[in-house]
C-alpha atoms as a PDB file:
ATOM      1  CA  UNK A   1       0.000   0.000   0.000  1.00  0.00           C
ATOM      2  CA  UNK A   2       2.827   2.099   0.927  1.00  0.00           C
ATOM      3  CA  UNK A   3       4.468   1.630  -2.655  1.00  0.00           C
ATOM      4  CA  UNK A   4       0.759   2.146  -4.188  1.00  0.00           C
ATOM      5  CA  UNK A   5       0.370   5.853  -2.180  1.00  0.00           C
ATOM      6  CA  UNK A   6       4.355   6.657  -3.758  1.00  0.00           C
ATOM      7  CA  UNK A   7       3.152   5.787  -7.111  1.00  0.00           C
ATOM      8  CA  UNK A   8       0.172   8.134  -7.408  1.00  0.00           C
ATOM      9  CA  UNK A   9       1.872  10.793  -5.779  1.00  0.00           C
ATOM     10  CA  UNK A  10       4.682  10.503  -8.328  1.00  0.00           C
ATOM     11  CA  UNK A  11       2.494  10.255 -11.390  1.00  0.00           C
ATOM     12  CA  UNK A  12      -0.338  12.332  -9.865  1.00  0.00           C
ATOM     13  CA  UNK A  13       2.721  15.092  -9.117  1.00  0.00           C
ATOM     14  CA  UNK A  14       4.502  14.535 -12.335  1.00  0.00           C
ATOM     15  CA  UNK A  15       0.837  15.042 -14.132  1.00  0.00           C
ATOM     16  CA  UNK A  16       0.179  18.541 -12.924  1.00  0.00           C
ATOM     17  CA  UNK A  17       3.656  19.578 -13.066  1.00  0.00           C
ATOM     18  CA  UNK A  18       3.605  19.268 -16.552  1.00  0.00           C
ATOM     19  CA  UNK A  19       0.534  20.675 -17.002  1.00  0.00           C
ATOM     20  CA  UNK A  20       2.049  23.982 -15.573  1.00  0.00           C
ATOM     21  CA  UNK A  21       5.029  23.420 -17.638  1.00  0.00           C
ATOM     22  CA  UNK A  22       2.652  23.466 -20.717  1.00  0.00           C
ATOM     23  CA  UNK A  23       0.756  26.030 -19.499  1.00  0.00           C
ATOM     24  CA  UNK A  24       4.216  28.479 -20.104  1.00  0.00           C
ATOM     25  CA  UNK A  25       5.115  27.097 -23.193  1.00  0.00           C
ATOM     26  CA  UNK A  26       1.781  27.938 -24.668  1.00  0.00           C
ATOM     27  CA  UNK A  27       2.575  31.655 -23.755  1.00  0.00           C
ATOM     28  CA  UNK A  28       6.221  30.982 -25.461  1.00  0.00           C
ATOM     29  CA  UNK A  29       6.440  34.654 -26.623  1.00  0.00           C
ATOM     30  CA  UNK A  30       6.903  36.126 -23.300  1.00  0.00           C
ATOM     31  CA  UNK A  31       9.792  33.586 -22.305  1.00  0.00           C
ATOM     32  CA  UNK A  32      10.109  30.033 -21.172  1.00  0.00           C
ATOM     33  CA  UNK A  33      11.892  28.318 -18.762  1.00  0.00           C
ATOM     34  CA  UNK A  34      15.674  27.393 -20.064  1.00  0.00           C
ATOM     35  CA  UNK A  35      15.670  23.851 -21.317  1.00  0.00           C
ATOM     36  CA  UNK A  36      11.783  24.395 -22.739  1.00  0.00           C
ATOM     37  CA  UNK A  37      12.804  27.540 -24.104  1.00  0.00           C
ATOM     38  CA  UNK A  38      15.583  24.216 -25.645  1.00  0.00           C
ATOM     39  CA  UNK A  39      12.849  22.278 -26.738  1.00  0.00           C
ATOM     40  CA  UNK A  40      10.913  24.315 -28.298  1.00  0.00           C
ATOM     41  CA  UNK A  41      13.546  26.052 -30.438  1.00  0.00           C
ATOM     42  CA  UNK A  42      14.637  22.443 -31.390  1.00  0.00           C
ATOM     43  CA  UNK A  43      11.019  21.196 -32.253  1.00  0.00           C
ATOM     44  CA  UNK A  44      11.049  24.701 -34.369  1.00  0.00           C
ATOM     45  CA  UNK A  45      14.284  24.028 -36.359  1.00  0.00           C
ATOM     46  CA  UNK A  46      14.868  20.255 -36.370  1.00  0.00           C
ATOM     47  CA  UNK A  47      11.435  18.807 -35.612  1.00  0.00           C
ATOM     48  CA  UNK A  48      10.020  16.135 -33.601  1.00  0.00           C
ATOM     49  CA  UNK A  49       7.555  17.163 -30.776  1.00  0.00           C
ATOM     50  CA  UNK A  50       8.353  19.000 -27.873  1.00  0.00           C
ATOM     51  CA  UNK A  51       8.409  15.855 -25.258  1.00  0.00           C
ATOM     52  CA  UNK A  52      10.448  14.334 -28.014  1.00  0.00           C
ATOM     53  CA  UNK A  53      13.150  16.370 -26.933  1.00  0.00           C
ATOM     54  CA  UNK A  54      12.249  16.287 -23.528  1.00  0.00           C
ATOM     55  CA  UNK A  55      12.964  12.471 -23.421  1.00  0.00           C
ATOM     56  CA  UNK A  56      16.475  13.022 -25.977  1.00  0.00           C
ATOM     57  CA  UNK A  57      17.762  15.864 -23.520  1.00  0.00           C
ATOM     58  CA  UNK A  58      16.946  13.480 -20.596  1.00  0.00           C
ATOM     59  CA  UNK A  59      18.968  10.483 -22.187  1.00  0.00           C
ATOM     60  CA  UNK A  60      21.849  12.790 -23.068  1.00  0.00           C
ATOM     61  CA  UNK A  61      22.054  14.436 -19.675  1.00  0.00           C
ATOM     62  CA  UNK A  62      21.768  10.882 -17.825  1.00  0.00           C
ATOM     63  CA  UNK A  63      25.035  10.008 -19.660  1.00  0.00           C
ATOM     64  CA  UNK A  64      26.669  13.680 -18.894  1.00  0.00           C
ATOM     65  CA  UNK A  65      25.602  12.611 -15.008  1.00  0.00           C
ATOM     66  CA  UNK A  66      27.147   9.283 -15.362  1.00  0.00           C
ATOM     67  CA  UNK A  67      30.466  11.034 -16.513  1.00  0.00           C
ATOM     68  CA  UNK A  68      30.629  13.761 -14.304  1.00  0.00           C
ATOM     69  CA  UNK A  69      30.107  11.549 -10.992  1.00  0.00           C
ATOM     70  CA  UNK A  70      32.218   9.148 -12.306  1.00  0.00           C
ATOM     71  CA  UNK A  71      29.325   6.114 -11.727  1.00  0.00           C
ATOM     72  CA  UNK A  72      26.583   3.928 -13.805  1.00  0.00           C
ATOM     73  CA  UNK A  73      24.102   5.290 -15.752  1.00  0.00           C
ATOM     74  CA  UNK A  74      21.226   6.068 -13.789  1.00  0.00           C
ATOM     75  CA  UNK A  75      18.879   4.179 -16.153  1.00  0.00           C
ATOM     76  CA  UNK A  76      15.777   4.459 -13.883  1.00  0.00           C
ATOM     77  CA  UNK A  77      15.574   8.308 -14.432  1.00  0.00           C
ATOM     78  CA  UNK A  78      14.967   7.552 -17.890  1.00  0.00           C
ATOM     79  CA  UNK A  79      11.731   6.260 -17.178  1.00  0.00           C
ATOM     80  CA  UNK A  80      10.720   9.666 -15.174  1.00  0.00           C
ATOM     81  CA  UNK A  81      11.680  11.823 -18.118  1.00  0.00           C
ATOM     82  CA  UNK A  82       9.701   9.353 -20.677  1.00  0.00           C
ATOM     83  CA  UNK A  83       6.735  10.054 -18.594  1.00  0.00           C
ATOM     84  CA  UNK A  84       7.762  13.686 -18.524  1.00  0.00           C
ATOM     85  CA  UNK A  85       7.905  14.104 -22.338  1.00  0.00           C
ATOM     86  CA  UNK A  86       4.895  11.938 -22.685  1.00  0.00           C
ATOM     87  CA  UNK A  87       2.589  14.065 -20.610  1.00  0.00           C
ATOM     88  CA  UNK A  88       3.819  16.850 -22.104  1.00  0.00           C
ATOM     89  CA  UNK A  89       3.018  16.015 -25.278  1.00  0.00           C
ATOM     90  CA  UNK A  90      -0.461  15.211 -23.905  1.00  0.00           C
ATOM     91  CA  UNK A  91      -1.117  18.104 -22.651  1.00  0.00           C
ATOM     92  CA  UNK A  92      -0.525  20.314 -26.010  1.00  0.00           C
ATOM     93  CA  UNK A  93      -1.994  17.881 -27.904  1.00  0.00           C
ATOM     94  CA  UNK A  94      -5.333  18.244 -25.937  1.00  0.00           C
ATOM     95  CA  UNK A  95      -5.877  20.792 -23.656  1.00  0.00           C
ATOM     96  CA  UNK A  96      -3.741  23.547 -25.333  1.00  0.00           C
ATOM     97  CA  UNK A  97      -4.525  22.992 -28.901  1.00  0.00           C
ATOM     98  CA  UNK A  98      -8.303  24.202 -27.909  1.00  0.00           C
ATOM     99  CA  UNK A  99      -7.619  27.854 -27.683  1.00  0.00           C
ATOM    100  CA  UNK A 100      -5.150  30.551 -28.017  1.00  0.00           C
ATOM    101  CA  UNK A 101      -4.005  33.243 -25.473  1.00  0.00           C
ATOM    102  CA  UNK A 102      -3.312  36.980 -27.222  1.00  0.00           C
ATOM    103  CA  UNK A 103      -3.697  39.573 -25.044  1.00  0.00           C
ATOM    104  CA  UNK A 104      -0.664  40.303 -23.001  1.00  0.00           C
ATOM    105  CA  UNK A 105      -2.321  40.603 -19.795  1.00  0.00           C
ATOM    106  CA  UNK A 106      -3.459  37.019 -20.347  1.00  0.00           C
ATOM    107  CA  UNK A 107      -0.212  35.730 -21.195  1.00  0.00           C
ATOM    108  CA  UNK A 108       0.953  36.903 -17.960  1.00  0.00           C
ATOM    109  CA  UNK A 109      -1.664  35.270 -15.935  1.00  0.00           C
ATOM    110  CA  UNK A 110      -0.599  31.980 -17.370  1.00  0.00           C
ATOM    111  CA  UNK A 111       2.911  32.035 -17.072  1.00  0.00           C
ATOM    112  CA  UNK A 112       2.165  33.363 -13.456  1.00  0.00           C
ATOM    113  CA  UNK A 113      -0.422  30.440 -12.595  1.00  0.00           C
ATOM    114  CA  UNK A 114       1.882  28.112 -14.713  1.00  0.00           C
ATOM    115  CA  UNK A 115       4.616  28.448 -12.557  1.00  0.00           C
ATOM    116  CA  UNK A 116       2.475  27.702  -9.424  1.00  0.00           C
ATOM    117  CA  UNK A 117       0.884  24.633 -10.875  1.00  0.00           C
ATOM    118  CA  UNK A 118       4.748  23.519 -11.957  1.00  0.00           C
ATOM    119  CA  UNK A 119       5.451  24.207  -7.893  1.00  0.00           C
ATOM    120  CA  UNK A 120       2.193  22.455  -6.969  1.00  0.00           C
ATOM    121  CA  UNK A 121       2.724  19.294  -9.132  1.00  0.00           C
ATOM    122  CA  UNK A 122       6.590  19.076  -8.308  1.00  0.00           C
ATOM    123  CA  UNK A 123       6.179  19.298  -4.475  1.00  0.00           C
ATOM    124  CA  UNK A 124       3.606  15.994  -4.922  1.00  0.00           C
ATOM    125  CA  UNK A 125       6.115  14.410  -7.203  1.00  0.00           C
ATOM    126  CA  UNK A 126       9.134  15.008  -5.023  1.00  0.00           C
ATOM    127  CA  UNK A 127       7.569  13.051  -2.057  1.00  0.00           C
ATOM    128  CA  UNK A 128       7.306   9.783  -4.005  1.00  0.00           C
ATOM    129  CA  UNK A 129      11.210   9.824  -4.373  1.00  0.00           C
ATOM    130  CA  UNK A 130      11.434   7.634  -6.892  1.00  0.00           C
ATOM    131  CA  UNK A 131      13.734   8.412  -9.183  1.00  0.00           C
ATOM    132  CA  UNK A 132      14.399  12.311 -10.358  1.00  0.00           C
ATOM    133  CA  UNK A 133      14.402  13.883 -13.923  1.00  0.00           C
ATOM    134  CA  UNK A 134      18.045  13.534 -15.181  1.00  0.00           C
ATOM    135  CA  UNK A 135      17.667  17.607 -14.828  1.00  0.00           C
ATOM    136  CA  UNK A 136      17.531  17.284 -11.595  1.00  0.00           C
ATOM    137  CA  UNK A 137      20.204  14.923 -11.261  1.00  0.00           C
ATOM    138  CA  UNK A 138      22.199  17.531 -13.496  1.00  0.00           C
ATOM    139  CA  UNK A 139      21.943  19.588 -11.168  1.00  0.00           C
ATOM    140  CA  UNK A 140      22.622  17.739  -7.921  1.00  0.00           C
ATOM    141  CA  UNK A 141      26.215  16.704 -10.302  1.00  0.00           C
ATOM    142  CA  UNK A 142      27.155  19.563 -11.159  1.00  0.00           C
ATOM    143  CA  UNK A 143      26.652  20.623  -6.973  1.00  0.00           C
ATOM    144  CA  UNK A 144      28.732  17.574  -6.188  1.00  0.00           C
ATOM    145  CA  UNK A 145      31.325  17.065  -8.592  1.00  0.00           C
ATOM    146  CA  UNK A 146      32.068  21.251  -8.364  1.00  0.00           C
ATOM    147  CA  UNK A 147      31.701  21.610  -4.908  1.00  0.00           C
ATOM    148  CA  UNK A 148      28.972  24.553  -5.349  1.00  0.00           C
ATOM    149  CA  UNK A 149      26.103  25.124  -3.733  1.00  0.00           C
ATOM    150  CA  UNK A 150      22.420  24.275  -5.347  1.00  0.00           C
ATOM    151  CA  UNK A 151      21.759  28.101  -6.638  1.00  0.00           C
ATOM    152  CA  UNK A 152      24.977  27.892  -8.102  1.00  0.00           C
ATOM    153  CA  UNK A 153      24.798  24.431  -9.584  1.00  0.00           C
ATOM    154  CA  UNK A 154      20.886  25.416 -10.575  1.00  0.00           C
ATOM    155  CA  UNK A 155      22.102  28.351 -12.376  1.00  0.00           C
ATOM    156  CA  UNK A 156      25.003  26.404 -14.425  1.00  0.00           C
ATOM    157  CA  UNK A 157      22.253  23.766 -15.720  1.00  0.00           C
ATOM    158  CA  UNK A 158      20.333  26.808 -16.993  1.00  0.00           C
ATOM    159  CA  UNK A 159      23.182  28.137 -18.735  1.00  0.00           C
ATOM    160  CA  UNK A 160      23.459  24.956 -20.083  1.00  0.00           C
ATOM    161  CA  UNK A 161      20.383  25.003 -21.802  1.00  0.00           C
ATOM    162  CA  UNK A 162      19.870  28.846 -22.168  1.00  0.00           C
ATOM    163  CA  UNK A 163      23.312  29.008 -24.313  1.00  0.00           C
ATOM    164  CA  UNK A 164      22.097  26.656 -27.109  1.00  0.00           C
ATOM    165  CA  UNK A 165      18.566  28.070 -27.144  1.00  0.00           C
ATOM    166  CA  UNK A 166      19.727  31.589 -27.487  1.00  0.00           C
ATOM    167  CA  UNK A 167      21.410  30.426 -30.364  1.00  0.00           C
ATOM    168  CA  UNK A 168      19.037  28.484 -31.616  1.00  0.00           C
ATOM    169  CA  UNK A 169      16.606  31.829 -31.240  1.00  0.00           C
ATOM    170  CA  UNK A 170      14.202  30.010 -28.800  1.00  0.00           C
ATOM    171  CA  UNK A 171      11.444  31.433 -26.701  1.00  0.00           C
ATOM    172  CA  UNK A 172      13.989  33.545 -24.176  1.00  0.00           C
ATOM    173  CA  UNK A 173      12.198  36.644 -23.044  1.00  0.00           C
ATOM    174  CA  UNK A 174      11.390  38.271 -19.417  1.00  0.00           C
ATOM    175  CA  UNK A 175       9.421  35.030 -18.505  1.00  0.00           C
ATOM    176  CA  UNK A 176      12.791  33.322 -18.872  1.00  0.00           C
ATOM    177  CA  UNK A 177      13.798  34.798 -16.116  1.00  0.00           C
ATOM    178  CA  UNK A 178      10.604  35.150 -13.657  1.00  0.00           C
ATOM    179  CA  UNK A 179      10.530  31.194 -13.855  1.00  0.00           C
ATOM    180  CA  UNK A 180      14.025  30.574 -13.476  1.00  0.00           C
ATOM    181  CA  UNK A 181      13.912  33.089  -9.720  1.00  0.00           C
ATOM    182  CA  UNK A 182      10.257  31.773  -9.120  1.00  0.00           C
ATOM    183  CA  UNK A 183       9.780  28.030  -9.961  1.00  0.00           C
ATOM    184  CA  UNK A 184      11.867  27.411  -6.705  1.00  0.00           C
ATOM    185  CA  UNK A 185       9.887  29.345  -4.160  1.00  0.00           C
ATOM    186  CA  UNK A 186       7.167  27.801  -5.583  1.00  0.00           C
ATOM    187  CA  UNK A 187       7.762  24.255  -4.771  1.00  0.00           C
ATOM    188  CA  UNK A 188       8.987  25.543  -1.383  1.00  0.00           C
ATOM    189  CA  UNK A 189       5.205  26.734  -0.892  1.00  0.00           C
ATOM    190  CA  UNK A 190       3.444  24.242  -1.378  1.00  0.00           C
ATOM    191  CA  UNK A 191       6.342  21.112  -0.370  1.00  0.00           C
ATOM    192  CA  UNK A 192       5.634  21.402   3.297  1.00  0.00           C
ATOM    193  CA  UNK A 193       1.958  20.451   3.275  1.00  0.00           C
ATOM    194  CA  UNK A 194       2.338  17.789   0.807  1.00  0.00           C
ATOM    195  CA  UNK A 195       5.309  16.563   3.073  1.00  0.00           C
ATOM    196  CA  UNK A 196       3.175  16.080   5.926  1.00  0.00           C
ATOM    197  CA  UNK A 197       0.601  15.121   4.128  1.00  0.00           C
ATOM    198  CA  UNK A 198       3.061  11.650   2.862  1.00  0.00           C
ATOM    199  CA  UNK A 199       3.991  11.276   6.579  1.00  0.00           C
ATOM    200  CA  UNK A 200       0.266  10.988   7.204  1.00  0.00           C
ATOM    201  CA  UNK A 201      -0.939   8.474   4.606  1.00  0.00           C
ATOM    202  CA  UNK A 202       2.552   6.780   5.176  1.00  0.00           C
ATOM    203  CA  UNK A 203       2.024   6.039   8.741  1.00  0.00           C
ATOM    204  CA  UNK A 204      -2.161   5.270   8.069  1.00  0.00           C
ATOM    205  CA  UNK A 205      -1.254   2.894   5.608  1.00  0.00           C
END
Protein backbone atom coordinates (compact mmCIF):
# COMPACT_ATOMS: atom_id res chain seq x y z
CA UNK A 1 0.00 0.00 0.00
CA UNK A 2 2.83 2.10 0.93
CA UNK A 3 4.47 1.63 -2.65
CA UNK A 4 0.76 2.15 -4.19
CA UNK A 5 0.37 5.85 -2.18
CA UNK A 6 4.36 6.66 -3.76
CA UNK A 7 3.15 5.79 -7.11
CA UNK A 8 0.17 8.13 -7.41
CA UNK A 9 1.87 10.79 -5.78
CA UNK A 10 4.68 10.50 -8.33
CA UNK A 11 2.49 10.25 -11.39
CA UNK A 12 -0.34 12.33 -9.86
CA UNK A 13 2.72 15.09 -9.12
CA UNK A 14 4.50 14.53 -12.34
CA UNK A 15 0.84 15.04 -14.13
CA UNK A 16 0.18 18.54 -12.92
CA UNK A 17 3.66 19.58 -13.07
CA UNK A 18 3.61 19.27 -16.55
CA UNK A 19 0.53 20.67 -17.00
CA UNK A 20 2.05 23.98 -15.57
CA UNK A 21 5.03 23.42 -17.64
CA UNK A 22 2.65 23.47 -20.72
CA UNK A 23 0.76 26.03 -19.50
CA UNK A 24 4.22 28.48 -20.10
CA UNK A 25 5.11 27.10 -23.19
CA UNK A 26 1.78 27.94 -24.67
CA UNK A 27 2.58 31.65 -23.75
CA UNK A 28 6.22 30.98 -25.46
CA UNK A 29 6.44 34.65 -26.62
CA UNK A 30 6.90 36.13 -23.30
CA UNK A 31 9.79 33.59 -22.30
CA UNK A 32 10.11 30.03 -21.17
CA UNK A 33 11.89 28.32 -18.76
CA UNK A 34 15.67 27.39 -20.06
CA UNK A 35 15.67 23.85 -21.32
CA UNK A 36 11.78 24.39 -22.74
CA UNK A 37 12.80 27.54 -24.10
CA UNK A 38 15.58 24.22 -25.64
CA UNK A 39 12.85 22.28 -26.74
CA UNK A 40 10.91 24.32 -28.30
CA UNK A 41 13.55 26.05 -30.44
CA UNK A 42 14.64 22.44 -31.39
CA UNK A 43 11.02 21.20 -32.25
CA UNK A 44 11.05 24.70 -34.37
CA UNK A 45 14.28 24.03 -36.36
CA UNK A 46 14.87 20.25 -36.37
CA UNK A 47 11.44 18.81 -35.61
CA UNK A 48 10.02 16.14 -33.60
CA UNK A 49 7.56 17.16 -30.78
CA UNK A 50 8.35 19.00 -27.87
CA UNK A 51 8.41 15.85 -25.26
CA UNK A 52 10.45 14.33 -28.01
CA UNK A 53 13.15 16.37 -26.93
CA UNK A 54 12.25 16.29 -23.53
CA UNK A 55 12.96 12.47 -23.42
CA UNK A 56 16.47 13.02 -25.98
CA UNK A 57 17.76 15.86 -23.52
CA UNK A 58 16.95 13.48 -20.60
CA UNK A 59 18.97 10.48 -22.19
CA UNK A 60 21.85 12.79 -23.07
CA UNK A 61 22.05 14.44 -19.68
CA UNK A 62 21.77 10.88 -17.82
CA UNK A 63 25.03 10.01 -19.66
CA UNK A 64 26.67 13.68 -18.89
CA UNK A 65 25.60 12.61 -15.01
CA UNK A 66 27.15 9.28 -15.36
CA UNK A 67 30.47 11.03 -16.51
CA UNK A 68 30.63 13.76 -14.30
CA UNK A 69 30.11 11.55 -10.99
CA UNK A 70 32.22 9.15 -12.31
CA UNK A 71 29.33 6.11 -11.73
CA UNK A 72 26.58 3.93 -13.80
CA UNK A 73 24.10 5.29 -15.75
CA UNK A 74 21.23 6.07 -13.79
CA UNK A 75 18.88 4.18 -16.15
CA UNK A 76 15.78 4.46 -13.88
CA UNK A 77 15.57 8.31 -14.43
CA UNK A 78 14.97 7.55 -17.89
CA UNK A 79 11.73 6.26 -17.18
CA UNK A 80 10.72 9.67 -15.17
CA UNK A 81 11.68 11.82 -18.12
CA UNK A 82 9.70 9.35 -20.68
CA UNK A 83 6.73 10.05 -18.59
CA UNK A 84 7.76 13.69 -18.52
CA UNK A 85 7.91 14.10 -22.34
CA UNK A 86 4.90 11.94 -22.69
CA UNK A 87 2.59 14.07 -20.61
CA UNK A 88 3.82 16.85 -22.10
CA UNK A 89 3.02 16.01 -25.28
CA UNK A 90 -0.46 15.21 -23.91
CA UNK A 91 -1.12 18.10 -22.65
CA UNK A 92 -0.52 20.31 -26.01
CA UNK A 93 -1.99 17.88 -27.90
CA UNK A 94 -5.33 18.24 -25.94
CA UNK A 95 -5.88 20.79 -23.66
CA UNK A 96 -3.74 23.55 -25.33
CA UNK A 97 -4.53 22.99 -28.90
CA UNK A 98 -8.30 24.20 -27.91
CA UNK A 99 -7.62 27.85 -27.68
CA UNK A 100 -5.15 30.55 -28.02
CA UNK A 101 -4.00 33.24 -25.47
CA UNK A 102 -3.31 36.98 -27.22
CA UNK A 103 -3.70 39.57 -25.04
CA UNK A 104 -0.66 40.30 -23.00
CA UNK A 105 -2.32 40.60 -19.80
CA UNK A 106 -3.46 37.02 -20.35
CA UNK A 107 -0.21 35.73 -21.19
CA UNK A 108 0.95 36.90 -17.96
CA UNK A 109 -1.66 35.27 -15.93
CA UNK A 110 -0.60 31.98 -17.37
CA UNK A 111 2.91 32.04 -17.07
CA UNK A 112 2.16 33.36 -13.46
CA UNK A 113 -0.42 30.44 -12.59
CA UNK A 114 1.88 28.11 -14.71
CA UNK A 115 4.62 28.45 -12.56
CA UNK A 116 2.48 27.70 -9.42
CA UNK A 117 0.88 24.63 -10.87
CA UNK A 118 4.75 23.52 -11.96
CA UNK A 119 5.45 24.21 -7.89
CA UNK A 120 2.19 22.46 -6.97
CA UNK A 121 2.72 19.29 -9.13
CA UNK A 122 6.59 19.08 -8.31
CA UNK A 123 6.18 19.30 -4.47
CA UNK A 124 3.61 15.99 -4.92
CA UNK A 125 6.11 14.41 -7.20
CA UNK A 126 9.13 15.01 -5.02
CA UNK A 127 7.57 13.05 -2.06
CA UNK A 128 7.31 9.78 -4.01
CA UNK A 129 11.21 9.82 -4.37
CA UNK A 130 11.43 7.63 -6.89
CA UNK A 131 13.73 8.41 -9.18
CA UNK A 132 14.40 12.31 -10.36
CA UNK A 133 14.40 13.88 -13.92
CA UNK A 134 18.05 13.53 -15.18
CA UNK A 135 17.67 17.61 -14.83
CA UNK A 136 17.53 17.28 -11.59
CA UNK A 137 20.20 14.92 -11.26
CA UNK A 138 22.20 17.53 -13.50
CA UNK A 139 21.94 19.59 -11.17
CA UNK A 140 22.62 17.74 -7.92
CA UNK A 141 26.22 16.70 -10.30
CA UNK A 142 27.16 19.56 -11.16
CA UNK A 143 26.65 20.62 -6.97
CA UNK A 144 28.73 17.57 -6.19
CA UNK A 145 31.32 17.07 -8.59
CA UNK A 146 32.07 21.25 -8.36
CA UNK A 147 31.70 21.61 -4.91
CA UNK A 148 28.97 24.55 -5.35
CA UNK A 149 26.10 25.12 -3.73
CA UNK A 150 22.42 24.27 -5.35
CA UNK A 151 21.76 28.10 -6.64
CA UNK A 152 24.98 27.89 -8.10
CA UNK A 153 24.80 24.43 -9.58
CA UNK A 154 20.89 25.42 -10.57
CA UNK A 155 22.10 28.35 -12.38
CA UNK A 156 25.00 26.40 -14.43
CA UNK A 157 22.25 23.77 -15.72
CA UNK A 158 20.33 26.81 -16.99
CA UNK A 159 23.18 28.14 -18.74
CA UNK A 160 23.46 24.96 -20.08
CA UNK A 161 20.38 25.00 -21.80
CA UNK A 162 19.87 28.85 -22.17
CA UNK A 163 23.31 29.01 -24.31
CA UNK A 164 22.10 26.66 -27.11
CA UNK A 165 18.57 28.07 -27.14
CA UNK A 166 19.73 31.59 -27.49
CA UNK A 167 21.41 30.43 -30.36
CA UNK A 168 19.04 28.48 -31.62
CA UNK A 169 16.61 31.83 -31.24
CA UNK A 170 14.20 30.01 -28.80
CA UNK A 171 11.44 31.43 -26.70
CA UNK A 172 13.99 33.54 -24.18
CA UNK A 173 12.20 36.64 -23.04
CA UNK A 174 11.39 38.27 -19.42
CA UNK A 175 9.42 35.03 -18.51
CA UNK A 176 12.79 33.32 -18.87
CA UNK A 177 13.80 34.80 -16.12
CA UNK A 178 10.60 35.15 -13.66
CA UNK A 179 10.53 31.19 -13.85
CA UNK A 180 14.03 30.57 -13.48
CA UNK A 181 13.91 33.09 -9.72
CA UNK A 182 10.26 31.77 -9.12
CA UNK A 183 9.78 28.03 -9.96
CA UNK A 184 11.87 27.41 -6.70
CA UNK A 185 9.89 29.34 -4.16
CA UNK A 186 7.17 27.80 -5.58
CA UNK A 187 7.76 24.26 -4.77
CA UNK A 188 8.99 25.54 -1.38
CA UNK A 189 5.20 26.73 -0.89
CA UNK A 190 3.44 24.24 -1.38
CA UNK A 191 6.34 21.11 -0.37
CA UNK A 192 5.63 21.40 3.30
CA UNK A 193 1.96 20.45 3.28
CA UNK A 194 2.34 17.79 0.81
CA UNK A 195 5.31 16.56 3.07
CA UNK A 196 3.18 16.08 5.93
CA UNK A 197 0.60 15.12 4.13
CA UNK A 198 3.06 11.65 2.86
CA UNK A 199 3.99 11.28 6.58
CA UNK A 200 0.27 10.99 7.20
CA UNK A 201 -0.94 8.47 4.61
CA UNK A 202 2.55 6.78 5.18
CA UNK A 203 2.02 6.04 8.74
CA UNK A 204 -2.16 5.27 8.07
CA UNK A 205 -1.25 2.89 5.61
Amino acid sequence: MKLLIRALFFIFGLAIMTFGVCMTIKVAEIGVGAWDALNVSLTEKVGLSVGKWVMIDGAVLVIVVSLLLKKRPDLLSLLTIIIIGSLVDFWLGTVFELFEVNQLIGKIGMLLIGILIIGFGASIYIQAKFPQSPIDNFMLAIKERFHVNLMVAKTIGEITALIPAFFLNGPISYGTIVITFTVGPAIQLFFPFFEKLMVRLQAKY
